[in-house]
Protein backbone atom coordinates (compact mmCIF):
# COMPACT_ATOMS: atom_id res chain seq x y z
CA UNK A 1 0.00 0.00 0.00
CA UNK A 2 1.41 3.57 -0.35
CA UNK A 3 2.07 6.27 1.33
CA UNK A 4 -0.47 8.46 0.61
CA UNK A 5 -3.47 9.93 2.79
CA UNK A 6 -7.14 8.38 1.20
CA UNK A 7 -8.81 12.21 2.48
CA UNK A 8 -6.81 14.39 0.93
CA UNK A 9 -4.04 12.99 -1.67
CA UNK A 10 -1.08 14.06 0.52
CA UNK A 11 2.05 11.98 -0.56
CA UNK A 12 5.82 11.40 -0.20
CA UNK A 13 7.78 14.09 -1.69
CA UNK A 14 11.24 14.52 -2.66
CA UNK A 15 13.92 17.31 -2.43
CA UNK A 16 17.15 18.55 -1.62
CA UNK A 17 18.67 18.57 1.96
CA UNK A 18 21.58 21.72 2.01
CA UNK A 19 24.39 21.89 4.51
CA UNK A 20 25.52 25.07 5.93
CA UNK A 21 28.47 24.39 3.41
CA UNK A 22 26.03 24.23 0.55
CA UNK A 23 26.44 20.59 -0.02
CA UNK A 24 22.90 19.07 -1.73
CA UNK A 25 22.14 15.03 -0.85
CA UNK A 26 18.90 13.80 -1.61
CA UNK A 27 15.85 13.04 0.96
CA UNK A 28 12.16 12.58 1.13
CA UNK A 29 9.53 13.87 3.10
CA UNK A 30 6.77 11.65 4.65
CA UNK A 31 2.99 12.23 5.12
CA UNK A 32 2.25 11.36 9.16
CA UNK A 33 -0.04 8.69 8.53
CA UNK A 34 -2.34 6.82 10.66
CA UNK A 35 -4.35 3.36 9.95
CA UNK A 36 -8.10 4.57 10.96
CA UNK A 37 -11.03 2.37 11.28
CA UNK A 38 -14.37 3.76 10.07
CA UNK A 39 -17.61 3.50 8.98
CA UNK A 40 -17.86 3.89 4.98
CA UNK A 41 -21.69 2.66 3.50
CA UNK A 42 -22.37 0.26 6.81
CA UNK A 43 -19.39 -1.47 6.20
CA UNK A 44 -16.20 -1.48 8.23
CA UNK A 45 -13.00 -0.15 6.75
CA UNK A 46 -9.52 0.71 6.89
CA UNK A 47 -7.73 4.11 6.25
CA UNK A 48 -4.57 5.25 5.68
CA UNK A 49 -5.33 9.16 6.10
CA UNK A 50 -3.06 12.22 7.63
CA UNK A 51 -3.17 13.79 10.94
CA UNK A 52 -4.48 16.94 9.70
CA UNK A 53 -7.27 15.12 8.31
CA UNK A 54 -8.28 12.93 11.52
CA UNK A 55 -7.99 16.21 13.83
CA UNK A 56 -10.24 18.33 11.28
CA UNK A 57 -12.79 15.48 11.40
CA UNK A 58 -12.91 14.75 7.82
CA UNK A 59 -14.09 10.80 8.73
CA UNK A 60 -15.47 9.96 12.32
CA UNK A 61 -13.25 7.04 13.98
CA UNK A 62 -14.98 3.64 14.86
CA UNK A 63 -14.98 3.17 18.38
């Protein structure tokens, strides 16, 4: 499965990091994920979806 939020599309992205010398090595950055059980049509189900998403209660989490 991949790393990317089911709400809102958020996703792995790449870039640069720079030393203070100006030296560029590759790195990602990572969505902060969480595996959510909810309610989708009567039917249990599980979510990958972002933090930001579960605190602005985008989905309601199954008790």
């Amino acid at each position: 499965m991949s790393r990317t939020c089911a709400i809102c599309g958020k996703h792995t992205i790449t870039g640069n990091s720079v030393s203070h010398a100006k030296n560029h090595t590759r790195r990602t950055w990572r969505p902060n994920l969480v595996k959510v059980k909810t309610q989708v049509q009567g039917t249990t189900v599980t979510l990958k979806i972002c933090a930001r998403c579960l605190k602005s209660d985008f989905i309601t989490k199954k008790v």
